[in-house]
Protein backbone atom coordinates (compact mmCIF):
# COMPACT_ATOMS: atom_id res chain seq x y z
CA UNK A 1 114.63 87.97 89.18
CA UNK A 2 114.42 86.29 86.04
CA UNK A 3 114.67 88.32 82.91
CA UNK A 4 111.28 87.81 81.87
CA UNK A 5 109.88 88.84 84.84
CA UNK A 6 111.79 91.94 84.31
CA UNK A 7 110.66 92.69 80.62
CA UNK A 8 106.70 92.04 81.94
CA UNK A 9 107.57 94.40 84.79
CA UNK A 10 108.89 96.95 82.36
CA UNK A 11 106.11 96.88 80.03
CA UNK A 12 103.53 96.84 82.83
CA UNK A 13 104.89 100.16 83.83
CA UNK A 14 105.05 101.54 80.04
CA UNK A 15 101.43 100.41 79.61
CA UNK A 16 100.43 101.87 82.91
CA UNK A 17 102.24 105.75 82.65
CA UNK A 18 100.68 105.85 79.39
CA UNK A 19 96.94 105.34 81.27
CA UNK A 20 97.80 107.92 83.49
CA UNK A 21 99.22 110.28 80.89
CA UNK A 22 95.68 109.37 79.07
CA UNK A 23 93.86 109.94 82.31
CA UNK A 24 95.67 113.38 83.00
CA UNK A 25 98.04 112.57 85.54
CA UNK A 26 101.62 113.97 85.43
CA UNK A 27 104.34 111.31 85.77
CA UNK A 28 106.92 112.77 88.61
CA UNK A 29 109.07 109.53 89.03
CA UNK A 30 109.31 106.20 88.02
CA UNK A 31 110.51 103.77 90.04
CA UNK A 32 111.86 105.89 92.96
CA UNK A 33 113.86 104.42 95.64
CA UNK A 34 115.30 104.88 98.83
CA UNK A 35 116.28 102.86 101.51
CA UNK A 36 113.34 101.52 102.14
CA UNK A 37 112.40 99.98 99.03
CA UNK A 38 110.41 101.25 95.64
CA UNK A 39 107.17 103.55 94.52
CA UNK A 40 107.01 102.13 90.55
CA UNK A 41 104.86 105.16 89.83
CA UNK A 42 104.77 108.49 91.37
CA UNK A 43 102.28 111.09 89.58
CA UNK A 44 100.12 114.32 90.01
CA UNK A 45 96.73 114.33 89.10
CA UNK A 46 94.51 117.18 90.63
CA UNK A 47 96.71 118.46 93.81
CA UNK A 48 96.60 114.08 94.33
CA UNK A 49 100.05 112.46 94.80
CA UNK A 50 99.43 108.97 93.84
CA UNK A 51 102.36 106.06 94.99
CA UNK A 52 101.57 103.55 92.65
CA UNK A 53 102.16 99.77 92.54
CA UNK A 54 102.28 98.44 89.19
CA UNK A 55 101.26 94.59 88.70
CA UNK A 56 101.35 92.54 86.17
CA UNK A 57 98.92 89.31 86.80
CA UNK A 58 97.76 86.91 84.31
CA UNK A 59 95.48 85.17 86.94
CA UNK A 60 92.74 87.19 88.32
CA UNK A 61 90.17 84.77 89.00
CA UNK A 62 89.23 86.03 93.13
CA UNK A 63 91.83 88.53 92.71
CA UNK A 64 91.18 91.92 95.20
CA UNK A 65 93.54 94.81 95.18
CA UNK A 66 94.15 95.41 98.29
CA UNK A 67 95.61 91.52 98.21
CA UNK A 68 98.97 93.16 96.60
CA UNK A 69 99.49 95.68 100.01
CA UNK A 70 99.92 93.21 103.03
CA UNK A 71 100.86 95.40 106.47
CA UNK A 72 104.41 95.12 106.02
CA UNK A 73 104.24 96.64 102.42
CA UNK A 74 101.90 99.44 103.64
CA UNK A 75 104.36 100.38 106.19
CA UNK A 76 107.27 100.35 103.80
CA UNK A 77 105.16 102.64 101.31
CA UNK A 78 104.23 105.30 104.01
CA UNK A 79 108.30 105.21 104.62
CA UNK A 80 109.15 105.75 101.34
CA UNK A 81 106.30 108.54 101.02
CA UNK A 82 107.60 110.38 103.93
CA UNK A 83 111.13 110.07 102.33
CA UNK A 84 110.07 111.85 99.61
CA UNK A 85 108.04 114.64 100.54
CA UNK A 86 111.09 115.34 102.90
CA UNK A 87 113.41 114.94 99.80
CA UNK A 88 110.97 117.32 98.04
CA UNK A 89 109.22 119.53 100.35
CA UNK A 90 106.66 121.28 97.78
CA UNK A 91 104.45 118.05 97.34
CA UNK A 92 103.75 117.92 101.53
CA UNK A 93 100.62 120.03 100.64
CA UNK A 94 99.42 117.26 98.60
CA UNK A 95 96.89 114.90 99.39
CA UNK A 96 98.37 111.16 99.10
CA UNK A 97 96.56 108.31 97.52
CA UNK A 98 98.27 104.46 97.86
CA UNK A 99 97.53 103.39 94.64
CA UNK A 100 97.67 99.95 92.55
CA UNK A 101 97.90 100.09 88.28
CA UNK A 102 96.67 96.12 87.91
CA UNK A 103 97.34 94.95 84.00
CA UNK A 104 95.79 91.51 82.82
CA UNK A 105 97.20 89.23 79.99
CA UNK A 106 95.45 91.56 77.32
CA UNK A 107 97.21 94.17 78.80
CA UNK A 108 93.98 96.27 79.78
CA UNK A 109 94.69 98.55 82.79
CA UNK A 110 93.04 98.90 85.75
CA UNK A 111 94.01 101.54 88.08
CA UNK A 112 92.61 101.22 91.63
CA UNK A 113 93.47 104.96 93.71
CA UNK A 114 93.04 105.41 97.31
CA UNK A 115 93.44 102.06 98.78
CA UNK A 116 95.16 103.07 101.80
């Protein structure tokens, strides 16, 4: 990946934790992996555990969220969710929202919850 791909990423996941801090959610993890793949954003926000995508698109003319979770990358999600509340039994109680934090090119968030 080339490094300024990886700079945007990083900043698109400061500028989103820093909604969600704003918004009242409590950051758990960022970027948690297993051997499935990648949750950028894993936080609590009213007994909701939200597995959020973070993207960074500067062309959003027709753009949908749900465009960003294709089957295969809902299935991988799931996989990684049930990874973790194995790895960390206490957040099984929680309801689980599959969740996308879309930034533009004036870096305005948009946070879309419950998508899946």
């Amino acid at each position: 990946m080339p490094r300024k791909n990886i700079e945007l990423g990083k900043l698109g996941e400061s500028l989103a934790v820093d909604y969600l801090q704003n918004q009242g959610h409590t950051i758990l993890f960022q970027n948690y992996r297993n051997q499935f793949g990648e949750i950028d954003i894993i936080s609590l926000c009213d007994d909701v555990l939200f597995c959020i995508e973070v993207k960074y698109r500067t062309h959003t003319i027709h753009f949908h969220p749900l465009e960003v979770f294709n089957e295969t990358k809902q299935r991988r999600l799931r996989k990684l969710y049930y990874y973790l509340i194995k790895e960390h039994p206490p957040l099984s109680h929680l309801t689980v929202s599959f969740s996308l934090a879309h930034l533009n090119e004036k870096r305005e968030v948009y946070f879309y919850s419950h998508l899946f």
